[in-house]
C-alpha atoms as a PDB file:
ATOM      1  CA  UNK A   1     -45.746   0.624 177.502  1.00  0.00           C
ATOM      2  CA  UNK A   2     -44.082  -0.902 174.489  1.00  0.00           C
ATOM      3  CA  UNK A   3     -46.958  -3.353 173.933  1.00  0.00           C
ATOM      4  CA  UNK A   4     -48.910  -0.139 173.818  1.00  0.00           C
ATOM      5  CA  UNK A   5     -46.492   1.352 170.920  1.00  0.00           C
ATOM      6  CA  UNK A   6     -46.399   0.841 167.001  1.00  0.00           C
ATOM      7  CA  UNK A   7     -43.508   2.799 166.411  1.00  0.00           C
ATOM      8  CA  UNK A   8     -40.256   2.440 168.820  1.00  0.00           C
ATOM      9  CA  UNK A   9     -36.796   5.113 168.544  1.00  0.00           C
ATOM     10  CA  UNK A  10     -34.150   3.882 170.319  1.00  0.00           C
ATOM     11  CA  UNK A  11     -30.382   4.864 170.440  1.00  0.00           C
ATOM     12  CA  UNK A  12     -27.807   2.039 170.117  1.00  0.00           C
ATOM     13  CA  UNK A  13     -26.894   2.602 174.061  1.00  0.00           C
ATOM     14  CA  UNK A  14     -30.270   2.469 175.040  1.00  0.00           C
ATOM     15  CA  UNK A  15     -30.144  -0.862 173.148  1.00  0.00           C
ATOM     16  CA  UNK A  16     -27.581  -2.070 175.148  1.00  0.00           C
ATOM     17  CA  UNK A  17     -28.964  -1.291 178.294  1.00  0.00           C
ATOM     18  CA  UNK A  18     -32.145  -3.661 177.544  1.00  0.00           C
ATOM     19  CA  UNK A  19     -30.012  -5.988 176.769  1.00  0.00           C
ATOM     20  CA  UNK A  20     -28.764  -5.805 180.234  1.00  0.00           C
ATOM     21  CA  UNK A  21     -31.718  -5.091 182.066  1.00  0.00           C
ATOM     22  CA  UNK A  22     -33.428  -8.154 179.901  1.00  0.00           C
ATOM     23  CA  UNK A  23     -30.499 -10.711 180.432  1.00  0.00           C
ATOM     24  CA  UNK A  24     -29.828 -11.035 177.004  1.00  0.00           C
ATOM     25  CA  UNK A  25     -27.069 -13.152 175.720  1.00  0.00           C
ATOM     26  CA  UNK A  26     -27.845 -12.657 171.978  1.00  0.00           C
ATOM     27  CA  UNK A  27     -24.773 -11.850 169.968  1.00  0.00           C
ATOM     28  CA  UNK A  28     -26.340  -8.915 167.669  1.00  0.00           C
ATOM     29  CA  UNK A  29     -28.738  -6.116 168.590  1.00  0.00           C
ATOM     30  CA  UNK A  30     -30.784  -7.539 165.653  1.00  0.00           C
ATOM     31  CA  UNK A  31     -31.866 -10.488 167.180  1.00  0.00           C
ATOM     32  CA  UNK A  32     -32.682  -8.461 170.240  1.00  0.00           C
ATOM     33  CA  UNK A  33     -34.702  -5.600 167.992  1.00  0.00           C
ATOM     34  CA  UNK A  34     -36.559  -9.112 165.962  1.00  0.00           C
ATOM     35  CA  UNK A  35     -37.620 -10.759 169.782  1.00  0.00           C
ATOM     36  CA  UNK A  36     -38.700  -6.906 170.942  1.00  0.00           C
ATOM     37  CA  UNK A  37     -40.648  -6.476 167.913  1.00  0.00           C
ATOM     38  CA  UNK A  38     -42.278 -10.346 168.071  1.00  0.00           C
ATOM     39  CA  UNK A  39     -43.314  -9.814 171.942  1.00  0.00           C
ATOM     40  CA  UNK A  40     -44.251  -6.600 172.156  1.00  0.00           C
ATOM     41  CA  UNK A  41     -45.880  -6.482 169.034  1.00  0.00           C
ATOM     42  CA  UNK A  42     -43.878  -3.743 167.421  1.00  0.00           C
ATOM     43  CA  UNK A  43     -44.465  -2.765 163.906  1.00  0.00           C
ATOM     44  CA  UNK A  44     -41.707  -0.350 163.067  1.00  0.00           C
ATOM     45  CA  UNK A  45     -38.428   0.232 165.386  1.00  0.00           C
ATOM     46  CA  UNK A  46     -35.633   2.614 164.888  1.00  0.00           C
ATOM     47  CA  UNK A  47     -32.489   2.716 166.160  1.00  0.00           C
ATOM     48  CA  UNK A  48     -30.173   5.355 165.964  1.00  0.00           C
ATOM     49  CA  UNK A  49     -25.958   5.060 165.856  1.00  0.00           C
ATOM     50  CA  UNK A  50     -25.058   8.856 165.982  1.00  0.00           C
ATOM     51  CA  UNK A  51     -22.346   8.894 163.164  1.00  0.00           C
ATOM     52  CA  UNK A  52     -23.101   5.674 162.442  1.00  0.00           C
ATOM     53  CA  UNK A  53     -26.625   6.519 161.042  1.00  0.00           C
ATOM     54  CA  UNK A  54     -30.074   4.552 161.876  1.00  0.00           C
ATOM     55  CA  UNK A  55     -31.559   1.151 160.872  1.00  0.00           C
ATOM     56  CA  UNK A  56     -35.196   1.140 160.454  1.00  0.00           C
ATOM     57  CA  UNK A  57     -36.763  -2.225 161.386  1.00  0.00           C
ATOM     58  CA  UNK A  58     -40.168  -2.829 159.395  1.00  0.00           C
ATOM     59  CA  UNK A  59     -42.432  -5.711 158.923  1.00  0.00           C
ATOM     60  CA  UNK A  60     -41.224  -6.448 155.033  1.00  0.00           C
ATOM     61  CA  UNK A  61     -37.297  -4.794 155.545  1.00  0.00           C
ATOM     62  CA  UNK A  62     -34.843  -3.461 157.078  1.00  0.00           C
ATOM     63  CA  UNK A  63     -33.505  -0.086 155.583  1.00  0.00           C
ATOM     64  CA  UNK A  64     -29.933   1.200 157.092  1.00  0.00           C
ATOM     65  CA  UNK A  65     -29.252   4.996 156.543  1.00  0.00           C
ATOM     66  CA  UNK A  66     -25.788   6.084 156.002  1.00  0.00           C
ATOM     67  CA  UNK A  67     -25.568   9.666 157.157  1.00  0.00           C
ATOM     68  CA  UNK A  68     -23.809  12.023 154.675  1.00  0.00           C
ATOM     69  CA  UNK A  69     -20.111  12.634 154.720  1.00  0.00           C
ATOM     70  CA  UNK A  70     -21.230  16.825 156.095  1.00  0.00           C
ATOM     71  CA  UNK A  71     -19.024  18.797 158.697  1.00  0.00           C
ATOM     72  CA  UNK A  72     -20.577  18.900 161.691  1.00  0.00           C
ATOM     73  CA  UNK A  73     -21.912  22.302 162.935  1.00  0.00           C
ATOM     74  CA  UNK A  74     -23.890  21.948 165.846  1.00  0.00           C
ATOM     75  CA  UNK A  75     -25.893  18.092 167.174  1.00  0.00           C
ATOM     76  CA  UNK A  76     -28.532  20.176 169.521  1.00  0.00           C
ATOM     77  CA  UNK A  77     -32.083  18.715 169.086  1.00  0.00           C
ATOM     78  CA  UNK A  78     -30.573  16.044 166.621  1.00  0.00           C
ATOM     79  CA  UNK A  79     -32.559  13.116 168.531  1.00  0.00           C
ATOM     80  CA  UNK A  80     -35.943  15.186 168.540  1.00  0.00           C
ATOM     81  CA  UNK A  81     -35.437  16.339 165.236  1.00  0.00           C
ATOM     82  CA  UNK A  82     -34.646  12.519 164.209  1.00  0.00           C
ATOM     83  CA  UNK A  83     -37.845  11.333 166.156  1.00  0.00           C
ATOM     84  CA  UNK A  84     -40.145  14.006 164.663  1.00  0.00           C
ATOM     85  CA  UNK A  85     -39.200  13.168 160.965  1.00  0.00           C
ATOM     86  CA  UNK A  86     -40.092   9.414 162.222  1.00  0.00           C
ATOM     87  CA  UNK A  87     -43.079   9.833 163.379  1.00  0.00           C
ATOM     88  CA  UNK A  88     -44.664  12.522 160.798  1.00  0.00           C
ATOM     89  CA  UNK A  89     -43.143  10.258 157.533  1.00  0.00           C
END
């Protein structure tokens, strides 16, 4: 499927569960998002930290997004909401 995808969204745990699914012993999730993108072909991959933001993963940068300093009101449909805004542009 992901050889099949130009655009991945992952959230950091999902990131740590390929690590443990793929054996990984790399020491940051960038190296892990870098050999995803080189074997699978991936053009652009996103991962999401929750409060922490998102890192976009492109083929000329990286970009991290630091999520404003807002009070929280509600976090329903956050992910699709996230995702949709990804994928439209």
């Amino acid at each position: 499927m992901l050889s099949n995808a130009d655009i991945v969204k992952l959230i950091n745990e999902e990131v740590e569960i390929l690590k443990a699914i793929l054996g990984c012993n790399r020491d940051s999730d960038e190296q892990l998002i870098q050999s995803l993108r080189d074997e699978y072909e991936i053009e652009h991959l996103c991962v999401t930290q929750g409060k922490g933001g998102a890192v976009a993963y492109g083929p000329e940068s990286t970009n991290r997004f630091n999520p404003n300093d807002l009070p929280e009101v509600s976090t329903v449909g956050a992910r699709d909401s996230f995702s949709a805004v990804l994928v439209h542009g």
